[in-house]
PDB file of N, CA and C in Angstrom:
ATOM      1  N   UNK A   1     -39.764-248.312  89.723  1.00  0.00           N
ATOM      2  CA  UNK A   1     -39.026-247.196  90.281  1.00  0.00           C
ATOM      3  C   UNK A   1     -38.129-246.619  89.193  1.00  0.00           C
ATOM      4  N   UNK A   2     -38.236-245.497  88.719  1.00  0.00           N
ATOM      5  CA  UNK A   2     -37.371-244.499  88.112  1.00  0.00           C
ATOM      6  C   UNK A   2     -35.738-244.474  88.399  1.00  0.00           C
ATOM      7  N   UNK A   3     -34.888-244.813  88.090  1.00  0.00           N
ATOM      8  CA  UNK A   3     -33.789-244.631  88.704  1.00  0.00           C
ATOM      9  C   UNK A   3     -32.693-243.063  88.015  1.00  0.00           C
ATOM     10  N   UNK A   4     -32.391-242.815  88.982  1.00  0.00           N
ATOM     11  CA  UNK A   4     -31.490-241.404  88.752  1.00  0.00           C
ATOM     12  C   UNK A   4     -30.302-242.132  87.763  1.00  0.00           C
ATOM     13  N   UNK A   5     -29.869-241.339  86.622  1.00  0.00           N
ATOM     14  CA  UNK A   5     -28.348-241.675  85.930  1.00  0.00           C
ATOM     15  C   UNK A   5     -27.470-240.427  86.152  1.00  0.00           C
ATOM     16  N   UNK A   6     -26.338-240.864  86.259  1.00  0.00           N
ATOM     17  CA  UNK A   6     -25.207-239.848  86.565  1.00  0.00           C
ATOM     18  C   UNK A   6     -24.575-240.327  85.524  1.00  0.00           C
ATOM     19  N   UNK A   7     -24.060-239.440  84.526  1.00  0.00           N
ATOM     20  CA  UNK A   7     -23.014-239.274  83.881  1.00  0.00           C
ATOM     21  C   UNK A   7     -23.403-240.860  82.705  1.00  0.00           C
ATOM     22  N   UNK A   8     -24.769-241.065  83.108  1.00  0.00           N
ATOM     23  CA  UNK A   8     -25.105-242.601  81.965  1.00  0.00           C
ATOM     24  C   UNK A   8     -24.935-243.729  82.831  1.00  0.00           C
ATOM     25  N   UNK A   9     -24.768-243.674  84.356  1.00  0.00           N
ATOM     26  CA  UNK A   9     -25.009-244.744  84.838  1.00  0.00           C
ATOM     27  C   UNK A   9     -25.972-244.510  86.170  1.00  0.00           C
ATOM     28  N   UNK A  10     -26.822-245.807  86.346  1.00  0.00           N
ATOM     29  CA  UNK A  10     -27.796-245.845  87.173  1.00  0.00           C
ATOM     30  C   UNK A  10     -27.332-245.882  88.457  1.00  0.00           C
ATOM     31  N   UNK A  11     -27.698-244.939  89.754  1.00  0.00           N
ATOM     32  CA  UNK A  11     -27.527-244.208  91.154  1.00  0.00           C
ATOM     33  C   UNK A  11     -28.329-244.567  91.796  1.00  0.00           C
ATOM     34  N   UNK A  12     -27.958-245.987  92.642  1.00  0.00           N
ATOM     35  CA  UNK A  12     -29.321-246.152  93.944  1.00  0.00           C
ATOM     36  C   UNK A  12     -27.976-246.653  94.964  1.00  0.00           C
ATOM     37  N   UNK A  13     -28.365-245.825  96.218  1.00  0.00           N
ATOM     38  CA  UNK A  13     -27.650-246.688  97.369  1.00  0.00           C
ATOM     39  C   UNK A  13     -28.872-247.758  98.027  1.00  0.00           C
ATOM     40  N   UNK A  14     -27.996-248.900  98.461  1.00  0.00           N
ATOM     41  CA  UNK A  14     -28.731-250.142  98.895  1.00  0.00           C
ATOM     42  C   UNK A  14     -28.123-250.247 100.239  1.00  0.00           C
ATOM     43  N   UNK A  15     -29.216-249.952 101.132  1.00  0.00           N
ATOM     44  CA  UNK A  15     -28.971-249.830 102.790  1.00  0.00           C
ATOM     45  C   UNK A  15     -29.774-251.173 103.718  1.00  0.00           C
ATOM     46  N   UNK A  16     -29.083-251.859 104.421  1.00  0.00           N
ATOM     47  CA  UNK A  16     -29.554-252.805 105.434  1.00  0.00           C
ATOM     48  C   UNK A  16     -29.924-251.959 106.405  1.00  0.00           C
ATOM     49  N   UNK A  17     -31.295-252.098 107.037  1.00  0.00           N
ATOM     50  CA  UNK A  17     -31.749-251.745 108.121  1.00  0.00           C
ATOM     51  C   UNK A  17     -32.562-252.604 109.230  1.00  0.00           C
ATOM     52  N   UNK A  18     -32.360-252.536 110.572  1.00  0.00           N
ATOM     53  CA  UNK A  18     -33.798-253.254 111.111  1.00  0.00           C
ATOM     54  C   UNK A  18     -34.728-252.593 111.799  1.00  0.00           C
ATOM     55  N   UNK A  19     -35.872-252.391 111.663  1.00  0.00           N
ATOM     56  CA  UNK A  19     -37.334-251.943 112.224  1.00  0.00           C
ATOM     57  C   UNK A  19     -37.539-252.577 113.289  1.00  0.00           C
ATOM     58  N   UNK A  20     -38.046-251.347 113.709  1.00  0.00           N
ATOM     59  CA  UNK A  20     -38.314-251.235 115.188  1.00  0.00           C
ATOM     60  C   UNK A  20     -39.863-250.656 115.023  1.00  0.00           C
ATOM     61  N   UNK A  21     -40.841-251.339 114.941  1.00  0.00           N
ATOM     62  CA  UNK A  21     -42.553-250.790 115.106  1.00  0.00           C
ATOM     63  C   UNK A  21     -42.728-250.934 116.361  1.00  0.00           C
ATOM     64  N   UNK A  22     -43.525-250.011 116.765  1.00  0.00           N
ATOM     65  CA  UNK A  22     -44.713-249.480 117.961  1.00  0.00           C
ATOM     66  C   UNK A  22     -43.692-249.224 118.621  1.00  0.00           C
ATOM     67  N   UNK A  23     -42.991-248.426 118.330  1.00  0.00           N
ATOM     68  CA  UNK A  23     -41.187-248.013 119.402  1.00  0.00           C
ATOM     69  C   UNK A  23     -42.485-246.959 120.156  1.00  0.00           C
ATOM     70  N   UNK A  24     -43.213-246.146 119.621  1.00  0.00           N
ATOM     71  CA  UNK A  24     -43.631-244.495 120.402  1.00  0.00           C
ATOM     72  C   UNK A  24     -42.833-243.743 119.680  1.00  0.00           C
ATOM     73  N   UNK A  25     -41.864-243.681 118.739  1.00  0.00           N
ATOM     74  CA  UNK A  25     -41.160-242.425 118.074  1.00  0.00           C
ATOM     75  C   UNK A  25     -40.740-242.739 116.627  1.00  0.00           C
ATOM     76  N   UNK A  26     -40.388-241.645 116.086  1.00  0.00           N
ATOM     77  CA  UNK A  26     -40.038-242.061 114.573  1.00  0.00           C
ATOM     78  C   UNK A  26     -38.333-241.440 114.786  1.00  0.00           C
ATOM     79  N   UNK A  27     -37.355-242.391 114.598  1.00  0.00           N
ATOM     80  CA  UNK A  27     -36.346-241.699 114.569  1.00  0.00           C
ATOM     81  C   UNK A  27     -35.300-242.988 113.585  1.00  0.00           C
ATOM     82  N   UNK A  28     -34.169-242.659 113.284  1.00  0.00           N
ATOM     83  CA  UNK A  28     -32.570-243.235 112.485  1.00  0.00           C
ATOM     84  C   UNK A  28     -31.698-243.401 113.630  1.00  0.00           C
ATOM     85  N   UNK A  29     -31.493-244.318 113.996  1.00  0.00           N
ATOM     86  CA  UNK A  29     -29.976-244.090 114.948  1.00  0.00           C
ATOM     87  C   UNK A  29     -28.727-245.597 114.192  1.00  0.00           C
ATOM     88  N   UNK A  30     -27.465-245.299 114.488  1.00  0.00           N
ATOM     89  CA  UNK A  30     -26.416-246.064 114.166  1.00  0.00           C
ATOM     90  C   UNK A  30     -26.324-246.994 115.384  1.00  0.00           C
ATOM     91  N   UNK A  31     -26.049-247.837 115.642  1.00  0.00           N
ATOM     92  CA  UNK A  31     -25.929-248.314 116.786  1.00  0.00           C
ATOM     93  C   UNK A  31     -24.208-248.845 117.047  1.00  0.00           C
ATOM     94  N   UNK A  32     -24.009-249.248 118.061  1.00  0.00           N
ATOM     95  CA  UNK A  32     -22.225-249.110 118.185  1.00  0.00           C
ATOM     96  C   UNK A  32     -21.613-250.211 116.917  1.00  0.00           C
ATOM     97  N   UNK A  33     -22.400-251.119 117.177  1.00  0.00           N
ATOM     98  CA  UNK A  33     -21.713-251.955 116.003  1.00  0.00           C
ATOM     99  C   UNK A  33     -21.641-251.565 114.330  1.00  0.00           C
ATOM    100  N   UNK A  34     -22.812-250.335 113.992  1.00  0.00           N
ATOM    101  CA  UNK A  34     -22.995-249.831 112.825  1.00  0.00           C
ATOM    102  C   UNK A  34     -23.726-250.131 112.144  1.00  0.00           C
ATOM    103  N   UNK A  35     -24.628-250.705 112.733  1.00  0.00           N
ATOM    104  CA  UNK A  35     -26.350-251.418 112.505  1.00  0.00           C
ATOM    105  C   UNK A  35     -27.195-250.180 112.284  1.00  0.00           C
ATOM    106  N   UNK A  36     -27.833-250.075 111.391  1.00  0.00           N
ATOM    107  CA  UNK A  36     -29.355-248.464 111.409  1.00  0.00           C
ATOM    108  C   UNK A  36     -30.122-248.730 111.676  1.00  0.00           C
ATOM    109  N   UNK A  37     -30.183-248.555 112.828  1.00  0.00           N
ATOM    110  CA  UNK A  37     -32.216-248.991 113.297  1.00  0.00           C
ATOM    111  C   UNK A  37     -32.865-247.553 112.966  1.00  0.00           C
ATOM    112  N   UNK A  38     -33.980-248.071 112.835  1.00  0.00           N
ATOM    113  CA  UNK A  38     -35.159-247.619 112.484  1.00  0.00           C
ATOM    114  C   UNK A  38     -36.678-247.985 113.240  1.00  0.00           C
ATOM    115  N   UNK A  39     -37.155-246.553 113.939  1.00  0.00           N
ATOM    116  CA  UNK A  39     -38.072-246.718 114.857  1.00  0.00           C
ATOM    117  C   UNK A  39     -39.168-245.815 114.487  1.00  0.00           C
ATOM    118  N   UNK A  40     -39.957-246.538 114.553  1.00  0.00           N
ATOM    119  CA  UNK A  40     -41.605-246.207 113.989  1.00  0.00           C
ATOM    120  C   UNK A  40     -42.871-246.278 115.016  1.00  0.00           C
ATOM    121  N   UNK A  41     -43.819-245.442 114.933  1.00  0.00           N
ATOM    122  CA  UNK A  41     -44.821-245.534 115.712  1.00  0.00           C
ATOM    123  C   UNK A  41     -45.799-246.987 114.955  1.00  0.00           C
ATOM    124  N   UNK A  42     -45.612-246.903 114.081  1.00  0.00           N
ATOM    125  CA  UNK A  42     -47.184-247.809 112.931  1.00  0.00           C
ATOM    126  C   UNK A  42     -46.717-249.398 113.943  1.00  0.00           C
ATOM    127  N   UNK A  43     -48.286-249.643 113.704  1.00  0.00           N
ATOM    128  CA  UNK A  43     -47.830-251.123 114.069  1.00  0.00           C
ATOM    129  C   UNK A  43     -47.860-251.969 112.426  1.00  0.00           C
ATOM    130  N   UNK A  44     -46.941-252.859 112.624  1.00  0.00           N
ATOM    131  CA  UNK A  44     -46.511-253.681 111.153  1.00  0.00           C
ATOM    132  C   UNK A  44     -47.705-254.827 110.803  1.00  0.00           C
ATOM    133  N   UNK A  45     -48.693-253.883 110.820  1.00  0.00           N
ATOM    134  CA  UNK A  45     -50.000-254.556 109.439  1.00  0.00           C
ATOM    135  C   UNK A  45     -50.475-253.417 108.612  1.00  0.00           C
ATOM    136  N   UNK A  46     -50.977-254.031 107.506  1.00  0.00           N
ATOM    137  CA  UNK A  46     -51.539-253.414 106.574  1.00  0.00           C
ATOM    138  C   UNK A  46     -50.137-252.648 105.679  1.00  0.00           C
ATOM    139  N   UNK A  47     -48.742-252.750 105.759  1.00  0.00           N
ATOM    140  CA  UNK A  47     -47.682-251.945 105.337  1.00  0.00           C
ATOM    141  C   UNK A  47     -47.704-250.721 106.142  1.00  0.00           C
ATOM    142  N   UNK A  48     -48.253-250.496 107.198  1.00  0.00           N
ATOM    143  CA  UNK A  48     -48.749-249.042 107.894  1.00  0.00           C
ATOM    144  C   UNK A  48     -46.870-248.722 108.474  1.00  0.00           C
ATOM    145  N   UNK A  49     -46.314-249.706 109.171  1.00  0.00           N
ATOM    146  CA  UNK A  49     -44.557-249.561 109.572  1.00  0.00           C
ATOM    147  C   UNK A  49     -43.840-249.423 108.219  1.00  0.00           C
ATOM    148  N   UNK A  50     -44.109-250.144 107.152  1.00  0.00           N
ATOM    149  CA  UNK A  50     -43.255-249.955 106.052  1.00  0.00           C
ATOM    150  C   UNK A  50     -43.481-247.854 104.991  1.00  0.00           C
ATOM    151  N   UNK A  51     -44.697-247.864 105.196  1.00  0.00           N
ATOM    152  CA  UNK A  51     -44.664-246.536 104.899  1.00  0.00           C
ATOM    153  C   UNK A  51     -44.296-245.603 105.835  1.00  0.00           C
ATOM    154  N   UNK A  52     -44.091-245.554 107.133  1.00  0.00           N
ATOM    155  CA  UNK A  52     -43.812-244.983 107.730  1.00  0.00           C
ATOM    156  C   UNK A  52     -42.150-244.556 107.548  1.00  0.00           C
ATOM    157  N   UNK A  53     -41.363-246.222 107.576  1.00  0.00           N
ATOM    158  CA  UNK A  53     -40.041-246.242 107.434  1.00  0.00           C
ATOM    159  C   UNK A  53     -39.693-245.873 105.930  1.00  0.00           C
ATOM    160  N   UNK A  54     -40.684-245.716 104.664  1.00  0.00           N
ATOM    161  CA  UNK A  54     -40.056-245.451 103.671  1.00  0.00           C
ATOM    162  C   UNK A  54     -39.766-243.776 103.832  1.00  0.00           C
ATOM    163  N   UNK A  55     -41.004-242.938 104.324  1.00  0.00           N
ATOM    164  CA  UNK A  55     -41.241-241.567 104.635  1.00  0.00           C
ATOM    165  C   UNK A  55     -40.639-241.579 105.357  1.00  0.00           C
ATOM    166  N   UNK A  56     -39.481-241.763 106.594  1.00  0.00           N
ATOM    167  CA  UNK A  56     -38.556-241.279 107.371  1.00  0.00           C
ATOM    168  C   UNK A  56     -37.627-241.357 106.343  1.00  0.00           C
ATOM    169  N   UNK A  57     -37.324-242.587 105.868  1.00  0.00           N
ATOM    170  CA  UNK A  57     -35.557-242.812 105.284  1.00  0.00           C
ATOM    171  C   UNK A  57     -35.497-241.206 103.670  1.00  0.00           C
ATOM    172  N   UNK A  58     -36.571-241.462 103.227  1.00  0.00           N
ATOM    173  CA  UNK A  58     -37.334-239.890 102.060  1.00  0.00           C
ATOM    174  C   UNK A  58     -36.595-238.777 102.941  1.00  0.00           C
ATOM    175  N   UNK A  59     -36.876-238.429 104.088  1.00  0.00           N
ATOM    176  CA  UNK A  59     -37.161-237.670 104.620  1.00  0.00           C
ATOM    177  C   UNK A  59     -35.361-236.846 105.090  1.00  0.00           C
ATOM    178  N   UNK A  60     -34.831-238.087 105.270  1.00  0.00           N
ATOM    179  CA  UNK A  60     -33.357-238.148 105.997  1.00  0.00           C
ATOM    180  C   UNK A  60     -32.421-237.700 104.740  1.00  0.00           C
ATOM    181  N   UNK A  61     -32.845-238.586 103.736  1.00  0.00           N
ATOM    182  CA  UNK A  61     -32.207-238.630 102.358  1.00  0.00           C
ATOM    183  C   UNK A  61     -32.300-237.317 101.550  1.00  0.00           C
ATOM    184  N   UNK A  62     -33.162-236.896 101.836  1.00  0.00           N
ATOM    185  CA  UNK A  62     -33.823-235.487 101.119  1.00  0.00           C
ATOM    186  C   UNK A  62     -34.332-235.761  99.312  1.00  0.00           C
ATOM    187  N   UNK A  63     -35.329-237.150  99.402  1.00  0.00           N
ATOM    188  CA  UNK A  63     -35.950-237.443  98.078  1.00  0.00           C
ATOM    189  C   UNK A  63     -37.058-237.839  98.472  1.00  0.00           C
ATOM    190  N   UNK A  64     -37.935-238.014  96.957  1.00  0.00           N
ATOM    191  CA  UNK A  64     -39.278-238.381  97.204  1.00  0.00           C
ATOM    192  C   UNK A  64     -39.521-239.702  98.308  1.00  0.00           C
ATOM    193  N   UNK A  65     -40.558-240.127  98.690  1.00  0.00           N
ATOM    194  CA  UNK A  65     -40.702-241.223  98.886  1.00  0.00           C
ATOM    195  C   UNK A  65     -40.969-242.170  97.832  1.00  0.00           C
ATOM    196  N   UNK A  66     -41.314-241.655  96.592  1.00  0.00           N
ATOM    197  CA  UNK A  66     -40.783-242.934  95.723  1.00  0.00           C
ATOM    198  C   UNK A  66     -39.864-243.337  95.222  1.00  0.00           C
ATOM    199  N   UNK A  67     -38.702-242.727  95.727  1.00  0.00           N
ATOM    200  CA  UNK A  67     -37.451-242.768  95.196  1.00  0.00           C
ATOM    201  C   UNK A  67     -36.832-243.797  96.421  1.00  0.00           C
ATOM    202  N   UNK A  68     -37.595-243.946  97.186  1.00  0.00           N
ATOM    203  CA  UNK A  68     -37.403-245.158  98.340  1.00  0.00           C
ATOM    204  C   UNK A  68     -38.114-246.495  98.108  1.00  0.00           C
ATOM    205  N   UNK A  69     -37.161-247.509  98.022  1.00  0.00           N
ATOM    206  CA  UNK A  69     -38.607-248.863  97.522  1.00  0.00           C
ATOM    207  C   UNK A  69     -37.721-250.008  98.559  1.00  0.00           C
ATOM    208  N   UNK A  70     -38.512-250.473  99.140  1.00  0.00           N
ATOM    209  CA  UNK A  70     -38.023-251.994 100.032  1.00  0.00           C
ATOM    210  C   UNK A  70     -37.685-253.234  99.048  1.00  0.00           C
ATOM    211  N   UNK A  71     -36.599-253.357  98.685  1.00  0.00           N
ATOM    212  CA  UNK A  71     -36.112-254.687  98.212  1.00  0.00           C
ATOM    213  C   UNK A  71     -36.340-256.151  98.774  1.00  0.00           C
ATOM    214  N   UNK A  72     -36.238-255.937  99.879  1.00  0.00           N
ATOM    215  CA  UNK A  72     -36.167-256.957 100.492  1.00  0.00           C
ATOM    216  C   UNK A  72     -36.781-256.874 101.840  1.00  0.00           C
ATOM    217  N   UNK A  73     -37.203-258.216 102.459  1.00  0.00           N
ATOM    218  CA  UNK A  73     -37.797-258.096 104.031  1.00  0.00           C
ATOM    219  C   UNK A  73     -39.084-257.385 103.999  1.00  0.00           C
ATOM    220  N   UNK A  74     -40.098-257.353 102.996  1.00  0.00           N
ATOM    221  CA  UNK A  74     -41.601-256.813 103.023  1.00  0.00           C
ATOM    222  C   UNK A  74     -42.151-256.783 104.548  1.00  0.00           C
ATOM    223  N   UNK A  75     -41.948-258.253 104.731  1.00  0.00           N
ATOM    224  CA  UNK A  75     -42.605-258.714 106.080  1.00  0.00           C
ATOM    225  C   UNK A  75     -41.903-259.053 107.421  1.00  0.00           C
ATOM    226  N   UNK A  76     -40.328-257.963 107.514  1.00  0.00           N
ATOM    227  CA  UNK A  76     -39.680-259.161 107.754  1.00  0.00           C
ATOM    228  C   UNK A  76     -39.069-257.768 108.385  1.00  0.00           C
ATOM    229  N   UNK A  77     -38.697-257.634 109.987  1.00  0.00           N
ATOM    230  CA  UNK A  77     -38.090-256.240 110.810  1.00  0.00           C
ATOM    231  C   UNK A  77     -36.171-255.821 109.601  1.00  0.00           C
ATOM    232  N   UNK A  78     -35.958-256.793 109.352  1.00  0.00           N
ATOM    233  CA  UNK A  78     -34.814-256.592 108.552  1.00  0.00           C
ATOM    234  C   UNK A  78     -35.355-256.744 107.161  1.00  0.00           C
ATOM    235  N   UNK A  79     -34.261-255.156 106.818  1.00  0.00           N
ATOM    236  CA  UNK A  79     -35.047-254.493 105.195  1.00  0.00           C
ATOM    237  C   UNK A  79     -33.686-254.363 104.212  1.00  0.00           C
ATOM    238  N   UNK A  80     -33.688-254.634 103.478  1.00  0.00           N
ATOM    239  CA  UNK A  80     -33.168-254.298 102.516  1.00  0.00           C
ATOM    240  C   UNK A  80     -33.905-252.639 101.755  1.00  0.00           C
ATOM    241  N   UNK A  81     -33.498-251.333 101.333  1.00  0.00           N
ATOM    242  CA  UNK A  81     -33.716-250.475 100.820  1.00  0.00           C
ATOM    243  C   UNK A  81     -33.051-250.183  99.649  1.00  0.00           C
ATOM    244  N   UNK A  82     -33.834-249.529  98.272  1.00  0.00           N
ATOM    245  CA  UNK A  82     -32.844-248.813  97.415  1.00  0.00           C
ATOM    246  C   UNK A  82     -33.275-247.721  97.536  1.00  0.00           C
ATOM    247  N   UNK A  83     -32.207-246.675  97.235  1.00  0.00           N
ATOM    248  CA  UNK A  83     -32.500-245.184  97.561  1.00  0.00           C
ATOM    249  C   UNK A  83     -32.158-244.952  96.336  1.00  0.00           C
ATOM    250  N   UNK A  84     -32.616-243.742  95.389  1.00  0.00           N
ATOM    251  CA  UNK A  84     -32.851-243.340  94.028  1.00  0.00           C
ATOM    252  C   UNK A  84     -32.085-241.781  94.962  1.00  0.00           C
ATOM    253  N   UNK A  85     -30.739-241.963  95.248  1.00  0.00           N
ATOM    254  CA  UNK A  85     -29.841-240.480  95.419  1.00  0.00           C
ATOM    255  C   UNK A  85     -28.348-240.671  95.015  1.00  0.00           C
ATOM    256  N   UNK A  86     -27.817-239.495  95.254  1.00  0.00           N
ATOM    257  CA  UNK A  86     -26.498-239.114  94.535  1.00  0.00           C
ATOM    258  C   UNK A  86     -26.122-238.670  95.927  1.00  0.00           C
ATOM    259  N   UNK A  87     -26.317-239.983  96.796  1.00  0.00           N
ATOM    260  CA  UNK A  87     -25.542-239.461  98.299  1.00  0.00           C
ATOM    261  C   UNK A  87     -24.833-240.748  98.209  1.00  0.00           C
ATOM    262  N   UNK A  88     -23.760-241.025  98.821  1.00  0.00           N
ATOM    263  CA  UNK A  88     -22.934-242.088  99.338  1.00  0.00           C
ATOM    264  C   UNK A  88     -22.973-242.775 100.685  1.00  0.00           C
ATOM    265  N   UNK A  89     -22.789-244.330 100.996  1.00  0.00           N
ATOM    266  CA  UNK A  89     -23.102-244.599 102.109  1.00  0.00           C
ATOM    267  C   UNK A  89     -22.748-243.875 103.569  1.00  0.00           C
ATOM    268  N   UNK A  90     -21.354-243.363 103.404  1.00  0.00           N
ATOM    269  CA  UNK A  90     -20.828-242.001 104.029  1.00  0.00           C
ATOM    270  C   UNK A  90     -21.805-241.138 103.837  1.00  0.00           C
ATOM    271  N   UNK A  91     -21.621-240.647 103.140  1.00  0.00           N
ATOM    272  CA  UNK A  91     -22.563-239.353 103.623  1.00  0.00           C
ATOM    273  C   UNK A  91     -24.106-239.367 104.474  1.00  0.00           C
ATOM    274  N   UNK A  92     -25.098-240.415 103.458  1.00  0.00           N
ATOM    275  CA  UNK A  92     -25.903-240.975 104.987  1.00  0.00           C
ATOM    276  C   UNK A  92     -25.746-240.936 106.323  1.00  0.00           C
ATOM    277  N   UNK A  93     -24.235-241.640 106.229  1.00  0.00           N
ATOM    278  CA  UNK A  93     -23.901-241.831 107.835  1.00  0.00           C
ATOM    279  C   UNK A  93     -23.752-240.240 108.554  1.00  0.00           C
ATOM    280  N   UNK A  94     -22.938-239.651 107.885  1.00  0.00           N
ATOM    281  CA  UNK A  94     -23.064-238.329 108.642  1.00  0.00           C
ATOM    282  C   UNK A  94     -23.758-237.365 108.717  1.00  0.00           C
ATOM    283  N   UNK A  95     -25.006-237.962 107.802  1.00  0.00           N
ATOM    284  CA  UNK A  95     -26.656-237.333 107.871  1.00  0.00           C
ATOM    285  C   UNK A  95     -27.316-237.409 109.148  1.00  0.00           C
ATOM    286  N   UNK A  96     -26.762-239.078 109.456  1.00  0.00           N
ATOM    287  CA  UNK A  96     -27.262-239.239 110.651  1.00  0.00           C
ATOM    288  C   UNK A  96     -27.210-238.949 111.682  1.00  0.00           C
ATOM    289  N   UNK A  97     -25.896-238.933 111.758  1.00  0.00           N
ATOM    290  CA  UNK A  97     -24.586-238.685 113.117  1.00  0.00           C
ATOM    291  C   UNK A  97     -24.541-237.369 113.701  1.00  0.00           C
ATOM    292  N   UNK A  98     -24.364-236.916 112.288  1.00  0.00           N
ATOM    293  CA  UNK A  98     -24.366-235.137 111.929  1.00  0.00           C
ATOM    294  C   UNK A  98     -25.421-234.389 113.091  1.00  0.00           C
ATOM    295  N   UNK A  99     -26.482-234.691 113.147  1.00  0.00           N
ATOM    296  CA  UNK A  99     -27.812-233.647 113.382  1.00  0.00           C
ATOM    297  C   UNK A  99     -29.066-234.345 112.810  1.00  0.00           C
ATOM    298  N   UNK A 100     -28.842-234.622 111.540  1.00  0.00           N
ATOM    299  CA  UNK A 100     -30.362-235.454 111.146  1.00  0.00           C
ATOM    300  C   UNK A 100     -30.757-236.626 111.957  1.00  0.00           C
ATOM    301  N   UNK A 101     -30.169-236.618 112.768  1.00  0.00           N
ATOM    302  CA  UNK A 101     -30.529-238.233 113.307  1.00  0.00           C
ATOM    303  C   UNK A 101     -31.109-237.575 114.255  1.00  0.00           C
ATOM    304  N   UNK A 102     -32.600-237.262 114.064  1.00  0.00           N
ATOM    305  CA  UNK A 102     -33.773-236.593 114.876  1.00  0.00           C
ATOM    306  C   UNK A 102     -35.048-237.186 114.573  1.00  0.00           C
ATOM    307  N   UNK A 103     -35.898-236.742 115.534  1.00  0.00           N
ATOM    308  CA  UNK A 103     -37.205-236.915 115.214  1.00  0.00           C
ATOM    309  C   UNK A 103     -37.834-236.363 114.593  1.00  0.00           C
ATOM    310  N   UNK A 104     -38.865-236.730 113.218  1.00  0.00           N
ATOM    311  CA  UNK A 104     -39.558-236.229 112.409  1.00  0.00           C
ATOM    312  C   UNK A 104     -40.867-236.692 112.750  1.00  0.00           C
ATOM    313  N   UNK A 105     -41.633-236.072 112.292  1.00  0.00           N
ATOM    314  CA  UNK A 105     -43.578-236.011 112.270  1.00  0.00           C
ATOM    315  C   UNK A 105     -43.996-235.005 113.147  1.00  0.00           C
TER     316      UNK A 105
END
């Protein structure tokens, strides 16, 4: 993965999430405690849920999907993400909160 530099230093936010496959929808929500779920139609074989959830979080973030890579939890509903943006964990949040926290596809 390519990483963005600002000003000579390397820019990835690192987001905990847990997956939610064969929900019926693709959507981001916060939940009260401040947990990000993440809900996907794919069922979780073949990576079919993990591309799905990399192309939503791309999508929310406003970067490629390769600028999205799973660190952690390959196989596992809890993910570790790095995001290759010059957004802050705040600002995500009020990506979400904001209006983006919609359905895409």
């Amino acid at each position: 993965m390519k990483v963005k530099k600002l000003m000579g230093y390397r820019v990835a936010l690192i987001i905990d999430i847990k997956v939610f496959p064969q929900s019926g929808k693709h959507a981001l929500v916060i939940d009260k405690s401040g947990l990000l779920k993440v809900y996907v139609k794919a069922a979780p074989e073949d990576g079919k849920a993990n591309k799905e959830v990399i192309q939503l979080i791309a999508e929310i973030c406003d970067v490629s999907k390769k600028d999205v890579e799973i660190i952690y939890g390959l196989v596992s509903r809890k993910k570790r993400l790095a995001i290759q943006t010059l957004l802050s964990y705040e600002q995500l949040l009020m990506r979400i909160s904001g209006g983006v926290q919609k359905t895409i596809f």
